[in-house]
Protein backbone atom coordinates (compact mmCIF):
# COMPACT_ATOMS: atom_id res chain seq x y z
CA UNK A 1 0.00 0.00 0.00
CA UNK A 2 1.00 3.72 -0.59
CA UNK A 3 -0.57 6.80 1.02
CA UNK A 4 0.18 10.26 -0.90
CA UNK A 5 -1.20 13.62 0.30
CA UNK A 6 -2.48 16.03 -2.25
CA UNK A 7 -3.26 20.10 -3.05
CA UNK A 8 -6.48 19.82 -4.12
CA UNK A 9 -9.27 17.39 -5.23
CA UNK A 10 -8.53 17.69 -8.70
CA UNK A 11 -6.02 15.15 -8.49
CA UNK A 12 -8.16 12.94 -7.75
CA UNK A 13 -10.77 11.26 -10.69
CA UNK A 14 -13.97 12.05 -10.03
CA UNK A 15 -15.23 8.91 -10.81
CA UNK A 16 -12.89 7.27 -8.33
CA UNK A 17 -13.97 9.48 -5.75
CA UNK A 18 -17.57 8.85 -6.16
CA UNK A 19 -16.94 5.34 -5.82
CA UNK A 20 -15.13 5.09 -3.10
CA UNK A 21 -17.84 7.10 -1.56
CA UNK A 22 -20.11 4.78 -2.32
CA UNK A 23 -23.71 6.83 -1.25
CA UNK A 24 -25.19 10.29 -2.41
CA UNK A 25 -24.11 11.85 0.82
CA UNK A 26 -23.68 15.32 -0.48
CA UNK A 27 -21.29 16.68 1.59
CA UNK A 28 -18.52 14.33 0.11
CA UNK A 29 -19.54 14.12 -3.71
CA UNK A 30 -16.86 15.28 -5.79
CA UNK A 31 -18.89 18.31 -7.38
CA UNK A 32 -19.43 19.54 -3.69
CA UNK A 33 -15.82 19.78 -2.67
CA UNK A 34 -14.54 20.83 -6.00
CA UNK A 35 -16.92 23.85 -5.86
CA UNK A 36 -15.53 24.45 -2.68
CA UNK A 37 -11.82 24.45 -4.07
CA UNK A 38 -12.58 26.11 -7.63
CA UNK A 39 -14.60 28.88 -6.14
CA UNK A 40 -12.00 30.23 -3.49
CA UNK A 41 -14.34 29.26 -0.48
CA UNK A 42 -11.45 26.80 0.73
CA UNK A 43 -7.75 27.47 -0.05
CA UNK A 44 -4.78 28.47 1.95
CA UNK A 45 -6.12 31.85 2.30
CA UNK A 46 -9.38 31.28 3.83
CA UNK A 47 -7.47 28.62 6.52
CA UNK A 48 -8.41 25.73 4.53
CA UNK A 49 -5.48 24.46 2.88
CA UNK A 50 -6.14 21.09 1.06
CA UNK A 51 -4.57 18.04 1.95
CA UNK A 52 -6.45 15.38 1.19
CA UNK A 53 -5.18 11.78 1.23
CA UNK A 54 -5.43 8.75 -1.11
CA UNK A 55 -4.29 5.01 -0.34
CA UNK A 56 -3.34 2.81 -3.09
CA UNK A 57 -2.53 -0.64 -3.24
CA UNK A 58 -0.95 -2.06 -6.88
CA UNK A 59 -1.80 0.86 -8.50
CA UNK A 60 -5.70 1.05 -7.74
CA UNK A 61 -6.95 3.73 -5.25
CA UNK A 62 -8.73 1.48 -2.26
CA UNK A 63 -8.77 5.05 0.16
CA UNK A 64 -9.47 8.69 0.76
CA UNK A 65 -9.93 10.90 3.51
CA UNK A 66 -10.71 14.51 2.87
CA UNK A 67 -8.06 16.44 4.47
CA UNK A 68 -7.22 19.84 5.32
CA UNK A 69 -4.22 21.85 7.06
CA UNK A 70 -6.38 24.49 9.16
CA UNK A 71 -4.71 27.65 10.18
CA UNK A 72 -7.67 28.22 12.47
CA UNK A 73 -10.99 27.05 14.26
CA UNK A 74 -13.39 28.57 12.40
CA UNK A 75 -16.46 26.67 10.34
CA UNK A 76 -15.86 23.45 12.44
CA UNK A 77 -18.64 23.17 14.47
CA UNK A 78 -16.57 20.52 17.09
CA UNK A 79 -14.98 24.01 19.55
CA UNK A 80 -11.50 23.16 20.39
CA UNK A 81 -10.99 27.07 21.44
CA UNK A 82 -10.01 25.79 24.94
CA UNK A 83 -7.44 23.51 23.76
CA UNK A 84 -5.80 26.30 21.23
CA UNK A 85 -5.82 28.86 24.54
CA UNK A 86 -3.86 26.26 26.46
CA UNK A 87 -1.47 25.86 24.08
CA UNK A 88 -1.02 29.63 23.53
CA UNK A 89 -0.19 29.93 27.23
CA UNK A 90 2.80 27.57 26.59
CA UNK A 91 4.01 29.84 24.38
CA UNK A 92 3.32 26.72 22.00
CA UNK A 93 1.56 26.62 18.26
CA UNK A 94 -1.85 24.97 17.72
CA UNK A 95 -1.93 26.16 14.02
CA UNK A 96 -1.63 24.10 11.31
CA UNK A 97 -3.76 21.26 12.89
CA UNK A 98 -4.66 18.38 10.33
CA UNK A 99 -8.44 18.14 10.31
CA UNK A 100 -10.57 15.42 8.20
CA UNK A 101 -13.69 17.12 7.95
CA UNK A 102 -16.61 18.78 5.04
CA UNK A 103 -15.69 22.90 5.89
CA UNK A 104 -18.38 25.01 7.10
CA UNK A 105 -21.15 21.63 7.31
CA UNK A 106 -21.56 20.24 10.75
CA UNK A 107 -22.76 17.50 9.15
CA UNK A 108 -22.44 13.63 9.73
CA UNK A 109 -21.71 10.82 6.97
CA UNK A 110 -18.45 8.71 5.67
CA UNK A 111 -15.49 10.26 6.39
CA UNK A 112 -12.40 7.61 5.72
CA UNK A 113 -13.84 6.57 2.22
CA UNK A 114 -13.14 2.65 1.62
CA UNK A 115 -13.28 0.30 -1.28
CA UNK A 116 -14.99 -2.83 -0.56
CA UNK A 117 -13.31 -5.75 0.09
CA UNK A 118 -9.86 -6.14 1.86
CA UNK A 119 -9.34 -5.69 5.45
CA UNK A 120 -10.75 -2.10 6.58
CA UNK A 121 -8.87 -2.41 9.97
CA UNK A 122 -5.46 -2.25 8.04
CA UNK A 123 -6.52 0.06 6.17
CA UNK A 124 -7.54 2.32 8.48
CA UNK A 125 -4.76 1.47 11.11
CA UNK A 126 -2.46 2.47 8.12
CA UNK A 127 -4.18 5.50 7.30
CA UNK A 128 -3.84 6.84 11.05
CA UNK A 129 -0.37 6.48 11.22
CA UNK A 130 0.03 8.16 7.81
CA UNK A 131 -1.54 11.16 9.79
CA UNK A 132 0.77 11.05 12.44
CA UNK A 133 3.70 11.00 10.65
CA UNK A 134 2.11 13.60 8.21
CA UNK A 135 1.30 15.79 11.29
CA UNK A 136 4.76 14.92 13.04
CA UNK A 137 6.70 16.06 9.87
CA UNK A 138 5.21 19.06 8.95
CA UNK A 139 4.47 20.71 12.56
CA UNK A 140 0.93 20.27 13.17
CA UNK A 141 -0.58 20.15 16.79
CA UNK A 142 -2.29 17.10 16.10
CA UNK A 143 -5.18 15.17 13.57
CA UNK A 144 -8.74 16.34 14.15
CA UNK A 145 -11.21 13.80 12.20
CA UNK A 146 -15.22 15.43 12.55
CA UNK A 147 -18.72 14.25 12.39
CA UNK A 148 -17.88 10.79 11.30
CA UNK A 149 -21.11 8.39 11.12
CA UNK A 150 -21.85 5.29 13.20
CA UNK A 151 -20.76 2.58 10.76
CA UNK A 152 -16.92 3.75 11.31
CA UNK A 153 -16.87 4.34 15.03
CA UNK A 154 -15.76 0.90 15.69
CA UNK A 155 -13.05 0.76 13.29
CA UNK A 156 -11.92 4.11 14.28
CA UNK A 157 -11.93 3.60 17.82
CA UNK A 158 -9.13 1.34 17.15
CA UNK A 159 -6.13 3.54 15.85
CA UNK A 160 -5.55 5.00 19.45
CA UNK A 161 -7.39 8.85 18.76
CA UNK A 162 -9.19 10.49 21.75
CA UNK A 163 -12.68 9.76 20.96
CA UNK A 164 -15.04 12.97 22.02
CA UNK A 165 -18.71 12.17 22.69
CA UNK A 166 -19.98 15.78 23.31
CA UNK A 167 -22.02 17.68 20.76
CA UNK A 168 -25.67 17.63 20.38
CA UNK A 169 -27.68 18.35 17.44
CA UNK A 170 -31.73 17.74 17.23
CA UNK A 171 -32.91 15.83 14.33
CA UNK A 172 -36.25 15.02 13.03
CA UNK A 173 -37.40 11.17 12.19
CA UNK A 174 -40.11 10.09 10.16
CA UNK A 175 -41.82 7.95 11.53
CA UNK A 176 -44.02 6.46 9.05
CA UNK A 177 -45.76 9.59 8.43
CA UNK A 178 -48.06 10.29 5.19
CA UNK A 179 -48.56 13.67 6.12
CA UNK A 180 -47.78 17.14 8.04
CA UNK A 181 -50.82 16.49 10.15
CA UNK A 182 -49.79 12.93 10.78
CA UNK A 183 -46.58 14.20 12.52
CA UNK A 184 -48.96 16.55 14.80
CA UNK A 185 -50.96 13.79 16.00
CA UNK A 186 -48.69 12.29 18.00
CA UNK A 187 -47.50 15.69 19.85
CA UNK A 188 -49.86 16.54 22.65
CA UNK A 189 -53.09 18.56 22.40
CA UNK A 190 -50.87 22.27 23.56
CA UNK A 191 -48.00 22.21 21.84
CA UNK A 192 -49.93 20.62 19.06
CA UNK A 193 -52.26 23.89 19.05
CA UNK A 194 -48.58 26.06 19.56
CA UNK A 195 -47.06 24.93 16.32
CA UNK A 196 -50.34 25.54 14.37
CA UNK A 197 -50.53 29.25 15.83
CA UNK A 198 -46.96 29.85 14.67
CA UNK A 199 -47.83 28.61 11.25
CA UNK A 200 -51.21 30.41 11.16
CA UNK A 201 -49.08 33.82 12.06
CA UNK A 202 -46.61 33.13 9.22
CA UNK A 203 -49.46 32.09 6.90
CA UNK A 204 -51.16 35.41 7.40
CA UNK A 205 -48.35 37.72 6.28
CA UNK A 206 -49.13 37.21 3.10
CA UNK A 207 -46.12 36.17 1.40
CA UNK A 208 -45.79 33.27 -1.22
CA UNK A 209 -44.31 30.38 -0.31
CA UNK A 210 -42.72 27.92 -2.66
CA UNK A 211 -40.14 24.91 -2.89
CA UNK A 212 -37.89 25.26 -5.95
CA UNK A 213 -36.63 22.17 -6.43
CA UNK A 214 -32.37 22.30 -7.98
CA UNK A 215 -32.76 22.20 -11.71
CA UNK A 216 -35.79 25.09 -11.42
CA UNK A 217 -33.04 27.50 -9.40
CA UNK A 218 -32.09 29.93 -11.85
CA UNK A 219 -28.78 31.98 -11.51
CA UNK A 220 -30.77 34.96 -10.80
CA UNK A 221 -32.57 33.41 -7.85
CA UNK A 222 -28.67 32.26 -6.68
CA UNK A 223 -27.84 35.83 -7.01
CA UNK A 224 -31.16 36.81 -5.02
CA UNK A 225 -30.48 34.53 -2.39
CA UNK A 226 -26.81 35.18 -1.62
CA UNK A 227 -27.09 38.62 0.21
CA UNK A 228 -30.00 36.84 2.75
CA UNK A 229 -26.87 34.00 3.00
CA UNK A 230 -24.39 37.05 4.16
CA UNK A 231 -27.29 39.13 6.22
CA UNK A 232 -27.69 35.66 8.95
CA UNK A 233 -23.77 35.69 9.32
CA UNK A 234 -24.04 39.71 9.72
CA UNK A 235 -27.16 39.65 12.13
CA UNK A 236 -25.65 37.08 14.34
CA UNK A 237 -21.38 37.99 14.45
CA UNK A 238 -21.03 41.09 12.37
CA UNK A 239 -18.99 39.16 9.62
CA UNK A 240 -19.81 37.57 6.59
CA UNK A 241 -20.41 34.33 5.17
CA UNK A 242 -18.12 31.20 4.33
CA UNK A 243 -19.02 30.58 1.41
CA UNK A 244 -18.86 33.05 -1.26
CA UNK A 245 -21.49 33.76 -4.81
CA UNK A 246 -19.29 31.38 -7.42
CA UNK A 247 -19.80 28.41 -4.78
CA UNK A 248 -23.69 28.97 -5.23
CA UNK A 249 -24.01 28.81 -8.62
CA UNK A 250 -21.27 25.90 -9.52
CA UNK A 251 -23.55 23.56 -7.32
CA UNK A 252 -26.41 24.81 -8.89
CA UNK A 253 -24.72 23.94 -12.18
CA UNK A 254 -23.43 20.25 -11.20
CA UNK A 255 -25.50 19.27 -7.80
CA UNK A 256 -29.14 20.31 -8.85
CA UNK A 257 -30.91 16.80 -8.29
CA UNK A 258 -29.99 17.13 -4.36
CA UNK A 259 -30.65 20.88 -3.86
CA UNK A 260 -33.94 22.46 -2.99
CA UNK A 261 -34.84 26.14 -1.86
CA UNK A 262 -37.74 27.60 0.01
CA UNK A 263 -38.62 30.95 -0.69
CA UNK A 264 -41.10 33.34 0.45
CA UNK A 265 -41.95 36.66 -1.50
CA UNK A 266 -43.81 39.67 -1.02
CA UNK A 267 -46.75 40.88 -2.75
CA UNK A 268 -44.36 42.57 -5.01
CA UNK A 269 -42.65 39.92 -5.78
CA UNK A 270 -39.42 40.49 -4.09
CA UNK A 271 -37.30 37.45 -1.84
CA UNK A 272 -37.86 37.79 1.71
CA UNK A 273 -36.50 34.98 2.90
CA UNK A 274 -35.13 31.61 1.78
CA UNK A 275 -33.39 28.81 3.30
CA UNK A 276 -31.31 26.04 1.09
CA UNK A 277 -31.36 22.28 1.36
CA UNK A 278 -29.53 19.64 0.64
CA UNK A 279 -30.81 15.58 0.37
CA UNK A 280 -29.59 12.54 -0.45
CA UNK A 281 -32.38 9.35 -1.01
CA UNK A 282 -32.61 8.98 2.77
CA UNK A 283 -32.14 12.51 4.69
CA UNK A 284 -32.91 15.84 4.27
CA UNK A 285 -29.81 18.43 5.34
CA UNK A 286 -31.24 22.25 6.12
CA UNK A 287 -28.11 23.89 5.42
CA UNK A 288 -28.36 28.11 5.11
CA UNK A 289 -31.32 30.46 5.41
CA UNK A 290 -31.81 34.36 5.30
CA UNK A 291 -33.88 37.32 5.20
CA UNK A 292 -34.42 40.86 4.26
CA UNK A 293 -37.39 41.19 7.29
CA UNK A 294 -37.70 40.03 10.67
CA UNK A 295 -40.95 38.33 10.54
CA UNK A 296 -42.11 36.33 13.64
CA UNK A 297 -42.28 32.52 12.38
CA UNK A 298 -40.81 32.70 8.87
CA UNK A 299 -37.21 31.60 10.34
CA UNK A 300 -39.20 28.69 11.34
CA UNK A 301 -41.96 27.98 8.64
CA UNK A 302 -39.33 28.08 5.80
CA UNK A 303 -36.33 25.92 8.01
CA UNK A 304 -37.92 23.37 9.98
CA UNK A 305 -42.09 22.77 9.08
CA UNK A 306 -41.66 23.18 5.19
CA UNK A 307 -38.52 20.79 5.45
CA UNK A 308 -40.33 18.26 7.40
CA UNK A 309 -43.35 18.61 5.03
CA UNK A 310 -40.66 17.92 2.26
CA UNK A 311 -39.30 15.14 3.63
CA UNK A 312 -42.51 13.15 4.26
CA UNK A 313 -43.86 14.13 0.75
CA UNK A 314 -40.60 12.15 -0.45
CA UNK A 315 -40.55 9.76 2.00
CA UNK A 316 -37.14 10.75 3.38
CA UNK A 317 -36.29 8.87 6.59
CA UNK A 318 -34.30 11.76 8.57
CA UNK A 319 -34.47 15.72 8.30
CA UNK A 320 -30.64 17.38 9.78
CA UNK A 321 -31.24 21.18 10.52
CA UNK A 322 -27.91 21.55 11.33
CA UNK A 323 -25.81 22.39 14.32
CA UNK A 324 -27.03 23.37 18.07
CA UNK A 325 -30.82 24.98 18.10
CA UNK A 326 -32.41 23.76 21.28
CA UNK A 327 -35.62 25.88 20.35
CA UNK A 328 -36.11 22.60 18.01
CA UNK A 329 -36.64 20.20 20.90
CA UNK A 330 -40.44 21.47 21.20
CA UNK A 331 -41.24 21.93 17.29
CA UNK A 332 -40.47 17.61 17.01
CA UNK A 333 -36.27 17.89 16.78
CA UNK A 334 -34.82 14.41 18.89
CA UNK A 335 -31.15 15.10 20.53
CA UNK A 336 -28.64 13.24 18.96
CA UNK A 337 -25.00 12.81 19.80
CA UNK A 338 -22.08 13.95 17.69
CA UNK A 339 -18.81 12.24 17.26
CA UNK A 340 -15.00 12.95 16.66
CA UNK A 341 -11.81 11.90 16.99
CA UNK A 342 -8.59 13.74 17.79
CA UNK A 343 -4.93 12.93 18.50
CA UNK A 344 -2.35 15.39 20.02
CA UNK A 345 1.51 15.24 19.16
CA UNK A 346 2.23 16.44 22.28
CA UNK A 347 1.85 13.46 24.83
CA UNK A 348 0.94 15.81 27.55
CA UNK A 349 -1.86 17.60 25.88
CA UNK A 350 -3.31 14.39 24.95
CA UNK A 351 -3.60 13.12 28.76
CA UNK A 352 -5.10 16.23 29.78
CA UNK A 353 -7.39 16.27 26.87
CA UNK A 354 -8.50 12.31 27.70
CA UNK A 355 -9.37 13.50 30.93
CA UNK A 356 -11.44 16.59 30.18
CA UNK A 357 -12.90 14.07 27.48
CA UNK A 358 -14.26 11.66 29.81
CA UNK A 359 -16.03 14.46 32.28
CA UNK A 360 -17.41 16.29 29.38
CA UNK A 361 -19.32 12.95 27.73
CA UNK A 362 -20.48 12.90 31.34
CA UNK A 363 -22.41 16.45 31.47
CA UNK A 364 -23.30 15.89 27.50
CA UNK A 365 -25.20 12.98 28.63
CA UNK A 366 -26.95 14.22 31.43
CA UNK A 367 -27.96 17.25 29.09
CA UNK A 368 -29.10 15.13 26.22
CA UNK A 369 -31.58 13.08 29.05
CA UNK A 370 -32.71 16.30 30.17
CA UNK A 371 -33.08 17.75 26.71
CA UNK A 372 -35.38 15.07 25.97
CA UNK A 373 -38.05 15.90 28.27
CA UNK A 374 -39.06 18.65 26.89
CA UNK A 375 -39.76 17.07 23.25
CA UNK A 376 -43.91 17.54 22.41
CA UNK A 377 -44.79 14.22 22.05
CA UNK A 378 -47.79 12.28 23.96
């Protein structure tokens, strides 16, 4: 076997990518992380310098792990701020840290992408200690892999990397439902009568509300909705958005069959609000969402009940509305725990890290208990 690192995902075929991938998890299509690359959202200046890894064996790619030398913590969504500030104190770099992970998408799905057959332990095993090395030889604080799903936590908890069992997102599930009212039956009678007030509210401001399914999303309506994008980042830190307007339309040009938008216009016709999705044949991802007004409900009309009406019309199993949001638990959003895995060069740091580990998965499942509680069902 051979393990190269390389600059960008060009260098990679497309078609061997997609294979090794094996799924239509957006988030790790080819299209997805080339637009990333070819629009300037992800490069060396922005923090994210590619590094991604391939493993070969007699010529035939049988591995990849999307890679990238970070220069920062931003667009993570796993905080290691703590662990940077400890560092600093020493009078000791954290940056470049090698992190497998999709930028800016808190996301779960594959992450070390494997041909089938041959043993995946070795392969993995031999893939970690590429990283290592990697890391060792070219100064980085450590190897950060994020949001990983289920299938590869057993294999991964074998390569010796601090597993860290402490985020909590809120999901939706369907289960079994054949319609919006369907889903409402099971919640009980108040918060049923809640959720239809809020839509009732949003219903009554007279806007339009449509789903424009990928292939319908003109380059206008990209251009449209790219300003709301910037406004949430704006309205919430004062800075602007990761991604930037040539990453919106190249994946509405080559990733239209798993993109929808929700809009809502005024009687003029003019976007007030929209919020972008992404799907695969199983879940629905809400990904990004803006608006010109504050209206009360729209934020959660257009990201959460018109996404779950979505879903069920296609008989998608699983709605992700992204990261943190505990004002989901009550509008039908289940906790769910979020993985990583991390490894420190410096032996210390990676004691003292195990340690804070261990009491944090602790507290994160005391609050996930407690967090479900509160969900409206019967």
């Amino acid at each position: 076997m051979e393990i190269n690192f390389y600059n960008s995902i060009d260098q990679f075929a497309a078609s061997e990518w997609n294979s090794l991938l094996g799924c239509e998890y957006p988030f790790l299509q080819y299209d997805f992380l080339q637009a990333l690359e070819h629009s300037g959202s992800v490069c060396r200046d922005t923090g994210w310098q590619p590094r991604h890894m391939g493993l070969t064996e007699n010529g035939q790619i049988i591995a990849a792990l999307p890679l990238y030398e970070k220069y920062h913590s931003w667009g993570e969504y796993v905080f290691d701020w703590s662990w940077a500030d400890a560092y600093q104190r020493l009078d000791l770099p954290y940056y470049p840290k090698l992190l497998s992970a999709v930028p800016f998408t808190p996301a779960t799905g594959p992450r070390i992408l494997l041909a089938p057959g041959g043993d995946a332990a070795v392969r993995i095993t031999a893939i970690a200690d590429a990283l290592r090395q990697y890391a060792s030889a070219h100064s980085c604080s450590g190897v950060h892999l994020l949001f990983p799903d289920s299938g590869q936590d057993e294999l991964l908890g074998d390569i010796d990397f601090l597993q860290r069992r402490s985020g909590t997102q809120f999901h939706w599930f369907n289960r079994g439902y054949n319609h919006f009212d369907d889903f409402l039956a099971v919640f009980n009678a108040r918060k049923r009568k809640t959720l239809r007030s809020e839509r009732r509210k949003v219903a009554q401001l007279g806007l339009t509300i449509e789903r424009v399914e990928g292939p319908q999303i003109s380059g206008e309506l990209w251009d449209q909705f790219y300003p709301l994008y910037h406004r949430t980042y704006l309205k919430r830190s004062g800075g602007t958005g990761y991604l930037n307007r040539d990453f919106f339309q190249r994946i509405g040009r080559v990733m239209a069959e798993q993109i929808m938008l929700v809009t809502a216009r005024g009687e003029n016709g003019d976007l007030v609000a929209a919020g972008l999705f992404f799907r695969d044949s199983d879940t629905l991802y809400g990904r990004y969402w803006g608006t010109a007004q504050e209206l009360d409900g729209l934020h959660f009309e257009l990201c959460y009940y018109q996404g779950i009406e979505y879903a069920i019309e296609q008989g998608l199993q699983r709605f992700d509305a992204g990261a943190q949001g505990e004002h989901k638990i009550r509008r039908g959003f289940e906790p769910v725990e979020t993985c990583s895995y991390h490894w420190l060069a410096d032996g210390r740091f990676n004691d003292a890290i195990r340690e804070f580990l261990a009491q944090e998965k602790v507290m994160n499942k005391r609050y996930m208990e407690d967090a479900g509680h509160y969900l409206p069902y019967k």
